[in-house]
PDB file of N, CA and C in Angstrom:
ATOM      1  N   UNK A   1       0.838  -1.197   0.000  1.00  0.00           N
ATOM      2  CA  UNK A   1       0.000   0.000   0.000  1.00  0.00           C
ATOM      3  C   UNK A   1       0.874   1.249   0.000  1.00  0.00           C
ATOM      4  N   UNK A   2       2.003   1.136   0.914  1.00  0.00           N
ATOM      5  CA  UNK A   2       2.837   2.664   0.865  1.00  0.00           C
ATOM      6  C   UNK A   2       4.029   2.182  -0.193  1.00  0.00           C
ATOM      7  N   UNK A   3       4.067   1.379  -1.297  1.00  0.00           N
ATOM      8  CA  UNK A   3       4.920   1.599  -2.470  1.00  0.00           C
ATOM      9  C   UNK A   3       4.116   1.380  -3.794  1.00  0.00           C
ATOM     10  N   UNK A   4       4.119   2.675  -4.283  1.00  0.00           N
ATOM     11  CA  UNK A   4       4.826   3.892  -4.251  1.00  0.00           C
ATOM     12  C   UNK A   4       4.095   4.741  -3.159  1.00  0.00           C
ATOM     13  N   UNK A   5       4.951   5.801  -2.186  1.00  0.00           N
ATOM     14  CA  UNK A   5       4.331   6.191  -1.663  1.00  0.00           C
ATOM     15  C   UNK A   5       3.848   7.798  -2.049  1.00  0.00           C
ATOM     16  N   UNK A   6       1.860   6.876  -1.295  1.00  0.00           N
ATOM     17  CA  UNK A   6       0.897   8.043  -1.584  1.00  0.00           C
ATOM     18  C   UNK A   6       1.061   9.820  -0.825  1.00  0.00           C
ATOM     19  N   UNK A   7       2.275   9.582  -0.190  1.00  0.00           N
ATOM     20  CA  UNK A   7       2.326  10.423   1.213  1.00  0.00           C
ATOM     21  C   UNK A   7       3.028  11.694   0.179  1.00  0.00           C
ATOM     22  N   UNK A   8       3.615  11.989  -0.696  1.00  0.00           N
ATOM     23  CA  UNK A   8       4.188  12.959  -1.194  1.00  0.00           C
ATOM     24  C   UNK A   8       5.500  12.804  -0.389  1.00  0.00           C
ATOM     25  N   UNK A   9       5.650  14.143   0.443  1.00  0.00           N
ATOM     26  CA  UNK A   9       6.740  14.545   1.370  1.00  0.00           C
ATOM     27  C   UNK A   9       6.090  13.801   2.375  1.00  0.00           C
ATOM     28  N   UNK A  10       5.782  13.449   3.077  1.00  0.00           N
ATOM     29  CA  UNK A  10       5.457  13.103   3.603  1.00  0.00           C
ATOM     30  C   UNK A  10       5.561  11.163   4.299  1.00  0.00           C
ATOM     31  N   UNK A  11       5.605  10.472   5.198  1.00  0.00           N
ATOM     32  CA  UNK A  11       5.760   9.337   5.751  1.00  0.00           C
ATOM     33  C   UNK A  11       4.702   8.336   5.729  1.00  0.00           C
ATOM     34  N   UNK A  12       4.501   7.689   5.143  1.00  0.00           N
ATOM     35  CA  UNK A  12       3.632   6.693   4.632  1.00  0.00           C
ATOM     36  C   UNK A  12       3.552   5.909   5.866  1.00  0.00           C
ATOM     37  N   UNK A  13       2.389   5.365   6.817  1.00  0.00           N
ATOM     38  CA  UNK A  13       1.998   4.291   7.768  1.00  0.00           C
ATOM     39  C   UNK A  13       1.046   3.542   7.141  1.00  0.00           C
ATOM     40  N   UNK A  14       0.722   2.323   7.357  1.00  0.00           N
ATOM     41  CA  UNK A  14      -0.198   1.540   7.538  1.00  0.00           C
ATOM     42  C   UNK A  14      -1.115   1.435   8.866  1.00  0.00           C
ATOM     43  N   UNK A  15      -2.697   1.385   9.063  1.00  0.00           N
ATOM     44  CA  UNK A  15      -3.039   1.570  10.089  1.00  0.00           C
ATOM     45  C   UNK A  15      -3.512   0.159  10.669  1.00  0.00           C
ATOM     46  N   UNK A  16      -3.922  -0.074  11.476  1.00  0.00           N
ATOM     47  CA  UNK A  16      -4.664  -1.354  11.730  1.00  0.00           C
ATOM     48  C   UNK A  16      -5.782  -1.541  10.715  1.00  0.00           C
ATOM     49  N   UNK A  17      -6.595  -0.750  10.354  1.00  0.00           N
ATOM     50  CA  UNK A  17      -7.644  -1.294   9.349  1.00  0.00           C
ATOM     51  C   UNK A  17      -7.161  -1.646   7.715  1.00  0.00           C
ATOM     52  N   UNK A  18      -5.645  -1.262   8.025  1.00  0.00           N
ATOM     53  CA  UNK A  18      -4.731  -1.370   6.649  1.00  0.00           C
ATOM     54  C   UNK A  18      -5.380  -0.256   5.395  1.00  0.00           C
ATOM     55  N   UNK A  19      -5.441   0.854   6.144  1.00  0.00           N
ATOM     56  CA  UNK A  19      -5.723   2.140   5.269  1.00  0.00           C
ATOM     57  C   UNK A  19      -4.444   2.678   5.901  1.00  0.00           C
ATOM     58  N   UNK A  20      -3.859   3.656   4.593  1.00  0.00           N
ATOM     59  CA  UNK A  20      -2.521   4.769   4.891  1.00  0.00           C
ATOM     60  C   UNK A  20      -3.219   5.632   5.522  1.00  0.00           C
ATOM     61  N   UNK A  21      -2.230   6.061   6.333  1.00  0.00           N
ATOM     62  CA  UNK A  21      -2.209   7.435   7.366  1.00  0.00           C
ATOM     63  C   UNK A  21      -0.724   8.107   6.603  1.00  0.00           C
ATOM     64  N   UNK A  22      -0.710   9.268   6.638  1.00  0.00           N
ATOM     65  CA  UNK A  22       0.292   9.883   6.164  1.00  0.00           C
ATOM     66  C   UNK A  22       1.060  11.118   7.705  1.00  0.00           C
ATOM     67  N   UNK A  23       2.055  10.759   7.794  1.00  0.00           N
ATOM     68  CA  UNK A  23       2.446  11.558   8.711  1.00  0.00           C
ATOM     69  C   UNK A  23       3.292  12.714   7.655  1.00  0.00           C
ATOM     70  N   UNK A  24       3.269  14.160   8.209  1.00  0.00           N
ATOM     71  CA  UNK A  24       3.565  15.024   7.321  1.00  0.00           C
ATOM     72  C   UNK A  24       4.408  15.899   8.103  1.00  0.00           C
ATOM     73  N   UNK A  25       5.499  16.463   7.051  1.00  0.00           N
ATOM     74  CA  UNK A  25       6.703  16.933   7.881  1.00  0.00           C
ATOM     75  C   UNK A  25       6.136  18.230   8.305  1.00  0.00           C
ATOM     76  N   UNK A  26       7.153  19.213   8.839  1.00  0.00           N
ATOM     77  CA  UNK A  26       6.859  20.558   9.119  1.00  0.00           C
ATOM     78  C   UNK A  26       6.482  20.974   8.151  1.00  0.00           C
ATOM     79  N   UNK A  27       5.348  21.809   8.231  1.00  0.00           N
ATOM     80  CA  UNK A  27       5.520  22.795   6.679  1.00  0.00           C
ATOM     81  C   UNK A  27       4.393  22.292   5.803  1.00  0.00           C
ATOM     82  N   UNK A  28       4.201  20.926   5.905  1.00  0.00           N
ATOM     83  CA  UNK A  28       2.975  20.199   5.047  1.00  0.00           C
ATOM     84  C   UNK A  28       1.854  20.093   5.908  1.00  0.00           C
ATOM     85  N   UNK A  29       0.792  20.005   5.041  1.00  0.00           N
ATOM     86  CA  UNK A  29      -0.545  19.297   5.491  1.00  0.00           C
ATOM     87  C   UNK A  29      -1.632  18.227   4.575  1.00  0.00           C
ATOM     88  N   UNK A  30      -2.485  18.388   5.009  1.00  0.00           N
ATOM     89  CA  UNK A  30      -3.383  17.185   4.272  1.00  0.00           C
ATOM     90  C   UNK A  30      -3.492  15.755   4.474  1.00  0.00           C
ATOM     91  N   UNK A  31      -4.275  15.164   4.012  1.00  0.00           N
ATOM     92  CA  UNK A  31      -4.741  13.641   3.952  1.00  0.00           C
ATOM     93  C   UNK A  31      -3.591  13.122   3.716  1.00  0.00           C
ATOM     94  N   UNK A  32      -2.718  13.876   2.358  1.00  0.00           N
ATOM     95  CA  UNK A  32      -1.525  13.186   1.497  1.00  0.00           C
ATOM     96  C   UNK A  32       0.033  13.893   1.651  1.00  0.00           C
ATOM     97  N   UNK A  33      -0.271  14.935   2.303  1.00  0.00           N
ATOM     98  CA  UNK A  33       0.680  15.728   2.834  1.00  0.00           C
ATOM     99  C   UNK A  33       1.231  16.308   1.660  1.00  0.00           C
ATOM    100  N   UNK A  34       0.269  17.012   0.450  1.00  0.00           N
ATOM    101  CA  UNK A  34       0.086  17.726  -0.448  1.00  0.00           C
ATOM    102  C   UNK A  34      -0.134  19.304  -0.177  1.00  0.00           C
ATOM    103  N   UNK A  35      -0.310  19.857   1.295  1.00  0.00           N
ATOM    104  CA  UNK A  35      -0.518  21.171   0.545  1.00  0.00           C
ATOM    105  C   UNK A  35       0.323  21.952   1.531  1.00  0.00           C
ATOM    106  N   UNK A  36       0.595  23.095   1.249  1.00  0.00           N
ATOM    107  CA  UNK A  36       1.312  23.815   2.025  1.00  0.00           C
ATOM    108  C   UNK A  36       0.570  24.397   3.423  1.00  0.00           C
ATOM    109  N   UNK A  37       1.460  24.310   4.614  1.00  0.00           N
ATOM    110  CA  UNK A  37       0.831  24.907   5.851  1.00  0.00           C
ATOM    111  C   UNK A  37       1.086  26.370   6.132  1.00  0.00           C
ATOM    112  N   UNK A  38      -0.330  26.783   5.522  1.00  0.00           N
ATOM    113  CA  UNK A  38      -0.081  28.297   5.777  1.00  0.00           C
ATOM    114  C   UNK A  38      -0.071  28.938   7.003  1.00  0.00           C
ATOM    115  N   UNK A  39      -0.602  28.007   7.771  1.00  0.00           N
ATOM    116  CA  UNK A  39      -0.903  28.299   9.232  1.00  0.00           C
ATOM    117  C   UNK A  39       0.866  28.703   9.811  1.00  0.00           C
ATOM    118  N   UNK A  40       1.813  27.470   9.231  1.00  0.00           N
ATOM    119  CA  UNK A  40       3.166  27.636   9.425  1.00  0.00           C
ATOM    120  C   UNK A  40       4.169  28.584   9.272  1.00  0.00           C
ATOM    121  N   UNK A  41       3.601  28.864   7.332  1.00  0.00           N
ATOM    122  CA  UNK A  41       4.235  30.203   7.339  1.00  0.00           C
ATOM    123  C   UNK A  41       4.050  31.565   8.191  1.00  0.00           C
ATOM    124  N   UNK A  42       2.725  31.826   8.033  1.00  0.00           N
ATOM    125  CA  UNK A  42       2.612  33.109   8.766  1.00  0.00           C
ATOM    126  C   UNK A  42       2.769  33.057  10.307  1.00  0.00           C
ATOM    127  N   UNK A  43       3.236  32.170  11.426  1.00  0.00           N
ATOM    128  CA  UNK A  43       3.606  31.849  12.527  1.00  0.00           C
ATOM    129  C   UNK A  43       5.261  32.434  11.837  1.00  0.00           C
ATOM    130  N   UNK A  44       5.841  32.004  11.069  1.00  0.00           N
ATOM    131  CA  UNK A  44       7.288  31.931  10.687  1.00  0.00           C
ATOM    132  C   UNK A  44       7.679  33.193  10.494  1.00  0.00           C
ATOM    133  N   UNK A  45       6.395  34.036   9.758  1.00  0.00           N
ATOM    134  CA  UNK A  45       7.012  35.295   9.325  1.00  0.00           C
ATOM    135  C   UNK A  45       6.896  35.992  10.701  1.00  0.00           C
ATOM    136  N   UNK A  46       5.607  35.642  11.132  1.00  0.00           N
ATOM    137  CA  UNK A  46       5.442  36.378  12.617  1.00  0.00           C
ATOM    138  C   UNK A  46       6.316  36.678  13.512  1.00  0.00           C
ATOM    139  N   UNK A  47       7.044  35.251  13.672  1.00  0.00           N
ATOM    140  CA  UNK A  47       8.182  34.934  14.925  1.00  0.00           C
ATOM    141  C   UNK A  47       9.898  35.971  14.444  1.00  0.00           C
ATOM    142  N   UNK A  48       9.475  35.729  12.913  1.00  0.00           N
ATOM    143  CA  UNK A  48      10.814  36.374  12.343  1.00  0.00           C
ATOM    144  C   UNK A  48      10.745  38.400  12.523  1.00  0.00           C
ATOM    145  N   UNK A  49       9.732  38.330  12.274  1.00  0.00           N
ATOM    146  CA  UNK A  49       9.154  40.291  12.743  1.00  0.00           C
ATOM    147  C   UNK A  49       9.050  40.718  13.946  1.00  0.00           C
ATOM    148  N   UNK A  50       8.445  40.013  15.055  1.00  0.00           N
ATOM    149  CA  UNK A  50       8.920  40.413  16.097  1.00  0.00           C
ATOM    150  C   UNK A  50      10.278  39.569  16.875  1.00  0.00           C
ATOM    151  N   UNK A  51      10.756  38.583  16.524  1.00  0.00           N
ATOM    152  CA  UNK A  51      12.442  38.628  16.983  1.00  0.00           C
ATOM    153  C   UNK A  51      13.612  39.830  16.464  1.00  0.00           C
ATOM    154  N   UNK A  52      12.988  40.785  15.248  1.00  0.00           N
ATOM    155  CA  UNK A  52      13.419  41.633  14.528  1.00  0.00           C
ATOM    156  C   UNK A  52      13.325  42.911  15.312  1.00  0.00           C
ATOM    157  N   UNK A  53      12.017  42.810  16.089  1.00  0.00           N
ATOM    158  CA  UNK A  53      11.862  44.295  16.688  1.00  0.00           C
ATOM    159  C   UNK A  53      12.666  44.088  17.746  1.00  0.00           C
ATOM    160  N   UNK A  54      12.318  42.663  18.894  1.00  0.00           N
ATOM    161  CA  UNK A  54      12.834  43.043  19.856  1.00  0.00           C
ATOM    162  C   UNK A  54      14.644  42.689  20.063  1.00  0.00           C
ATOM    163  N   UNK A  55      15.154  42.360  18.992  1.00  0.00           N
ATOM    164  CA  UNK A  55      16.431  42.396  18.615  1.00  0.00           C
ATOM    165  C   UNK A  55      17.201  43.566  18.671  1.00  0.00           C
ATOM    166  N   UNK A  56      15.732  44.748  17.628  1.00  0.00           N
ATOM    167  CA  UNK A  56      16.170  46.345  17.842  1.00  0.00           C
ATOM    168  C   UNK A  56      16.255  46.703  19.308  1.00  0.00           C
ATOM    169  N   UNK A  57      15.248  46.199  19.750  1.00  0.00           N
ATOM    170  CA  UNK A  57      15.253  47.212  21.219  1.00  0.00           C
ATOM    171  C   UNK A  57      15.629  46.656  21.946  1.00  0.00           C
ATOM    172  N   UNK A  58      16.379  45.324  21.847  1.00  0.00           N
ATOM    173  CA  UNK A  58      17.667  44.949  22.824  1.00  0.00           C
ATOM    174  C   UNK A  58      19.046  46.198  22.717  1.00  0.00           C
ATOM    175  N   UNK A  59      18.987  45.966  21.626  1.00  0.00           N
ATOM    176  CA  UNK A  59      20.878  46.764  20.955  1.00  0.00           C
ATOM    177  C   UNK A  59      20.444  48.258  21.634  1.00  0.00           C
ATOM    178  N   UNK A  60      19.122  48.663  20.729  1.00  0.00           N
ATOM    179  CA  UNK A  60      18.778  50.475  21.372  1.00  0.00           C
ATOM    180  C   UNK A  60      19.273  50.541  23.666  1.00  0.00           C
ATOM    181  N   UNK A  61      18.878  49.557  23.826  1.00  0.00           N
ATOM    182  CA  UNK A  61      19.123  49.493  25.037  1.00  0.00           C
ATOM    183  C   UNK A  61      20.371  49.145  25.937  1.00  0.00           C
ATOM    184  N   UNK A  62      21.231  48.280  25.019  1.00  0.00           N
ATOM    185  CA  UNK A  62      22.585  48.262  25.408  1.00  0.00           C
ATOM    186  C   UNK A  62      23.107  48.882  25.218  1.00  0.00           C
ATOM    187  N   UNK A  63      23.382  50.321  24.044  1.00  0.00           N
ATOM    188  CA  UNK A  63      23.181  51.629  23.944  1.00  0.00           C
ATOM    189  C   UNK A  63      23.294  52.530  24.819  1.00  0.00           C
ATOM    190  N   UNK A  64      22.251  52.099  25.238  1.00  0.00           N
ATOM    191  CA  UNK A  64      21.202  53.602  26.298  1.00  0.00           C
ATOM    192  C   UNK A  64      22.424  53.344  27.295  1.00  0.00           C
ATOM    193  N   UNK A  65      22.368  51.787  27.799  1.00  0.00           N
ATOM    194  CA  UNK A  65      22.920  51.640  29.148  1.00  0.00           C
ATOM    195  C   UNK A  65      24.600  52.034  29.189  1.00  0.00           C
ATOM    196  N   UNK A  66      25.083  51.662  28.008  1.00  0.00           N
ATOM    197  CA  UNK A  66      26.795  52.058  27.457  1.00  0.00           C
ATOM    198  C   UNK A  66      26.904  53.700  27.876  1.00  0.00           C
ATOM    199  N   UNK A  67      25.807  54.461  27.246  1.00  0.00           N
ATOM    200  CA  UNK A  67      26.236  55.896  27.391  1.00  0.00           C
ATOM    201  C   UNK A  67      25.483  56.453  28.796  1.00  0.00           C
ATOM    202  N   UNK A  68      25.104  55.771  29.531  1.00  0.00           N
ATOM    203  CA  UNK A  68      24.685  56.451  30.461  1.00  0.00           C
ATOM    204  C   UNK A  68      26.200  55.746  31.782  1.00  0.00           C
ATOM    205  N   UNK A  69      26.756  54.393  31.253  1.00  0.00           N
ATOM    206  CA  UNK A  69      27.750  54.639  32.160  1.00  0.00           C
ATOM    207  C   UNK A  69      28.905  55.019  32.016  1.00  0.00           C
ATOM    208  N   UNK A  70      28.966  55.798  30.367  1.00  0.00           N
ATOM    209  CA  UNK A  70      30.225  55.905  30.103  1.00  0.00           C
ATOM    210  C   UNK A  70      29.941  57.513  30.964  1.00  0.00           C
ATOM    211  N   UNK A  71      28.610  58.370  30.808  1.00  0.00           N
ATOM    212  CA  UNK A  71      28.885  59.257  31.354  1.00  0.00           C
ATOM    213  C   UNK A  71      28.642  59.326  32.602  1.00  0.00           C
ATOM    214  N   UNK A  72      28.349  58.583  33.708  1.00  0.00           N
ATOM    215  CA  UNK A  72      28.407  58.529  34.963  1.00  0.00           C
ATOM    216  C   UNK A  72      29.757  58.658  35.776  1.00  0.00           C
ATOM    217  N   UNK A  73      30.423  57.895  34.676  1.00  0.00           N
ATOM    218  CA  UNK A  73      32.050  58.024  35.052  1.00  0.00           C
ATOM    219  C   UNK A  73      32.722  59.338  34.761  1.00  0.00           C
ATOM    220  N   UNK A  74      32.148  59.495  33.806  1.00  0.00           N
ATOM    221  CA  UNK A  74      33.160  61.222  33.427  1.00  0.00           C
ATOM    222  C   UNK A  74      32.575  62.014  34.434  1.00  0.00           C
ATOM    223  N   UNK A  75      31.771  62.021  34.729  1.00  0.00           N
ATOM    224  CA  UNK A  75      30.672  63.028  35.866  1.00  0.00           C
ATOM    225  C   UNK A  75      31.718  62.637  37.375  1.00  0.00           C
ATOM    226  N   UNK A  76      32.192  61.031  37.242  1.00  0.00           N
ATOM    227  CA  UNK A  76      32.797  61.180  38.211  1.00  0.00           C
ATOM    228  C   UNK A  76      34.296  61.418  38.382  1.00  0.00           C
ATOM    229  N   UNK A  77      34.500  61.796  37.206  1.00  0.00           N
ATOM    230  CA  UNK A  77      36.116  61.833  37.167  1.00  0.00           C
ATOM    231  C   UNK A  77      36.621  63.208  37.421  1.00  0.00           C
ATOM    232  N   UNK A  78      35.264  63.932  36.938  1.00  0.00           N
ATOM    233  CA  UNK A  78      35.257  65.318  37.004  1.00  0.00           C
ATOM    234  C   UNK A  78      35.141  66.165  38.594  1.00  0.00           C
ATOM    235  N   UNK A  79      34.788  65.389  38.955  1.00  0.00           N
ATOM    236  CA  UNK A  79      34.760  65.807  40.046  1.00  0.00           C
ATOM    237  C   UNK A  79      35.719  65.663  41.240  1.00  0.00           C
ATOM    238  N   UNK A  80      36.250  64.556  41.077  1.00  0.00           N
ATOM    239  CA  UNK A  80      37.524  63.874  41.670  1.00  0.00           C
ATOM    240  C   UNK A  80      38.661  65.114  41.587  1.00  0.00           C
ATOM    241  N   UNK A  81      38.658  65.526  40.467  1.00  0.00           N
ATOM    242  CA  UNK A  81      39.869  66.180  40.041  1.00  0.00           C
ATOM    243  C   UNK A  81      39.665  67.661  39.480  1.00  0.00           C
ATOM    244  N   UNK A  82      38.698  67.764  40.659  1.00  0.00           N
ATOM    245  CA  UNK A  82      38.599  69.837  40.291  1.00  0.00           C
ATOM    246  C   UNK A  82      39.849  70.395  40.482  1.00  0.00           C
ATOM    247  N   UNK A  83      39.505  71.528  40.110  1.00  0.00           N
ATOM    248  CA  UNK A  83      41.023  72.256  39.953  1.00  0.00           C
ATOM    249  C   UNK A  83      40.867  72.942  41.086  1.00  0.00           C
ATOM    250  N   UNK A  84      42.013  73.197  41.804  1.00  0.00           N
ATOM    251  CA  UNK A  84      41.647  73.895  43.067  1.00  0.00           C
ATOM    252  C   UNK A  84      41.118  75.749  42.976  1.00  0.00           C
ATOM    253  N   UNK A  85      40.836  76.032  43.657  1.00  0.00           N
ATOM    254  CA  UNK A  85      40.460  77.761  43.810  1.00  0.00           C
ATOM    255  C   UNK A  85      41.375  78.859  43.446  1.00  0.00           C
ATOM    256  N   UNK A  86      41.135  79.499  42.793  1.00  0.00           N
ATOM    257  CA  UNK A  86      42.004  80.098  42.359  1.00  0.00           C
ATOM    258  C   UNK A  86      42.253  81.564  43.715  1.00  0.00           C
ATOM    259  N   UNK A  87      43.467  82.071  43.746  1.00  0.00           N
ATOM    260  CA  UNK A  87      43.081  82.780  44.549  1.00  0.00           C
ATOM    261  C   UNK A  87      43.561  84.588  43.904  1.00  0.00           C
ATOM    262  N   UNK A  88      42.697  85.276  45.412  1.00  0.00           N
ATOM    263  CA  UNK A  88      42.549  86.443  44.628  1.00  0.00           C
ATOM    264  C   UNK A  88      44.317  87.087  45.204  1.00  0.00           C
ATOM    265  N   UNK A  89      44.023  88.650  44.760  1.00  0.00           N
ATOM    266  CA  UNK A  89      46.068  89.041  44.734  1.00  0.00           C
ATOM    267  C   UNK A  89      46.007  89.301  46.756  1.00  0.00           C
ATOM    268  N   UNK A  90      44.997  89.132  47.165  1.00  0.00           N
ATOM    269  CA  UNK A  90      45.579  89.626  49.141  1.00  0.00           C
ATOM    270  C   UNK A  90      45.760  87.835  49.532  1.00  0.00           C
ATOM    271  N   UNK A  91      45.053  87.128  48.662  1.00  0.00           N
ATOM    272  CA  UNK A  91      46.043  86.360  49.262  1.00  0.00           C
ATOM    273  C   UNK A  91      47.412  85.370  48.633  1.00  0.00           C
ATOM    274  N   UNK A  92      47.473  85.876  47.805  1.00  0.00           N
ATOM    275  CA  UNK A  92      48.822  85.852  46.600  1.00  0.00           C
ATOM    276  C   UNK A  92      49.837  86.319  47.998  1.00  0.00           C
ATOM    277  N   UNK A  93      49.557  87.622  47.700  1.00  0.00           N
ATOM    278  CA  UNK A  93      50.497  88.767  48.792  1.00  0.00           C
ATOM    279  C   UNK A  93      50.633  87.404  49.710  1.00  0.00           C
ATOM    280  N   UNK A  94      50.062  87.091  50.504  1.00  0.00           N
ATOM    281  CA  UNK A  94      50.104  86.672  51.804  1.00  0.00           C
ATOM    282  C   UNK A  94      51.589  85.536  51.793  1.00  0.00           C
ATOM    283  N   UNK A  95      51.484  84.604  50.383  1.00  0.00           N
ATOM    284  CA  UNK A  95      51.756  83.726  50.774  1.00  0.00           C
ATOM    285  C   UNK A  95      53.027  83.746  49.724  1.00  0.00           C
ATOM    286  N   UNK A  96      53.775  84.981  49.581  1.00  0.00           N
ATOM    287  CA  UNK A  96      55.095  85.079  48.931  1.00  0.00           C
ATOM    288  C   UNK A  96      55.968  85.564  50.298  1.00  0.00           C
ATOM    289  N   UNK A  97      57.188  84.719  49.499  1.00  0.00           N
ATOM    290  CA  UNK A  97      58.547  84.685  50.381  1.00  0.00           C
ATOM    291  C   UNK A  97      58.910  85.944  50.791  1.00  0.00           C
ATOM    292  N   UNK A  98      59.183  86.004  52.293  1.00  0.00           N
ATOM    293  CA  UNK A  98      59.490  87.539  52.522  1.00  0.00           C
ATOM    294  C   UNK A  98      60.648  87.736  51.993  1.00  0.00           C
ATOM    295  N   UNK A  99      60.781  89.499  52.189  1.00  0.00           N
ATOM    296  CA  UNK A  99      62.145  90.195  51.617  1.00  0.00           C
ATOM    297  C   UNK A  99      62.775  89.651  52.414  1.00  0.00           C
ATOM    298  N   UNK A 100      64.333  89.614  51.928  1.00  0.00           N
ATOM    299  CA  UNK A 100      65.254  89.200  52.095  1.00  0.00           C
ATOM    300  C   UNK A 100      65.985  87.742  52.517  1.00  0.00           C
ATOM    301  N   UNK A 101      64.949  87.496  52.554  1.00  0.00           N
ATOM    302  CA  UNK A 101      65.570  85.957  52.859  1.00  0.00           C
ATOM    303  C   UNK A 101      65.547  85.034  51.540  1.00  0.00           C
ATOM    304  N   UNK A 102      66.662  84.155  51.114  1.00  0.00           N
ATOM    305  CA  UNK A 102      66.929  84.241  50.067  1.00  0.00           C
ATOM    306  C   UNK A 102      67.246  82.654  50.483  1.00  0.00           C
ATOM    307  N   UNK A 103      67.338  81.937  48.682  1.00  0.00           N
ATOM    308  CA  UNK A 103      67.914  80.233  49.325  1.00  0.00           C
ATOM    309  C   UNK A 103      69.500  80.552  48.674  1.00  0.00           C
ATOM    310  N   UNK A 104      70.462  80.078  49.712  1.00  0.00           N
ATOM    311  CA  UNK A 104      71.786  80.074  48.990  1.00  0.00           C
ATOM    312  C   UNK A 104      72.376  79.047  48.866  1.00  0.00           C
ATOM    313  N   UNK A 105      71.274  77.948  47.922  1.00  0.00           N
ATOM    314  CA  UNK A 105      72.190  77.136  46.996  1.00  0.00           C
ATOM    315  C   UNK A 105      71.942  77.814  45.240  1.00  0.00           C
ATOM    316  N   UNK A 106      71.396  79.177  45.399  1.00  0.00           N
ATOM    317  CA  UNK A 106      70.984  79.842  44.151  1.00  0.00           C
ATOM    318  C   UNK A 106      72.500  80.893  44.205  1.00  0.00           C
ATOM    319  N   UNK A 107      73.099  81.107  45.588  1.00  0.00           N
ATOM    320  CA  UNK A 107      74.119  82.317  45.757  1.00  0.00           C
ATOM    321  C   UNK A 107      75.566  82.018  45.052  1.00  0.00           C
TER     322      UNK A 107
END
């Protein structure tokens, strides 16, 4: 009964009442495993469009998270390493070497 087999693509059985059953791969359907499963494709395109979006808005988000710690760090580097105060001329004055005293490994 299954030579030649009636199954197309498909796997040819014998049943107990000795009528074919056709087991049918992915992708097929029918009695004879003759027609295409549209039900399959559009699940396929489906799964492929949104693994597409949320693929985007994985990356957009590893992104986001890259530049928010690249600048957390500069925010903190910046701060670490202010420049000190500048000062005004009374206290410049204050803190120059008095007259006359001199270093004499310059003499």
């Amino acid at each position: 009964i299954c030579d030649p087999n009636p199954c197309g693509a498909g796997k040819c059985q014998i049943t107990e009442k000795f009528t074919v059953d056709c087991i049918c791969p992915p992708g097929k359907t029918g009695s004879l495993c003759n027609r295409d499963d549209v039900y399959l494709k559009k699940a396929s395109k489906n799964t492929t469009v949104v693994g597409a979006v949320l693929g985007t808005l994985l990356a957009i988000t590893i992104v986001l998270i890259i530049v928010y710690i690249v600048r957390q760090r500069k925010n903190s580097y910046s701060e670490d390493f202010t420049p000190a105060p500048r000062m005004d001329n009374a206290e410049m004055a204050e803190r120059r070497p008095m007259r006359g005293v001199t270093n004499r490994a310059y003499q």
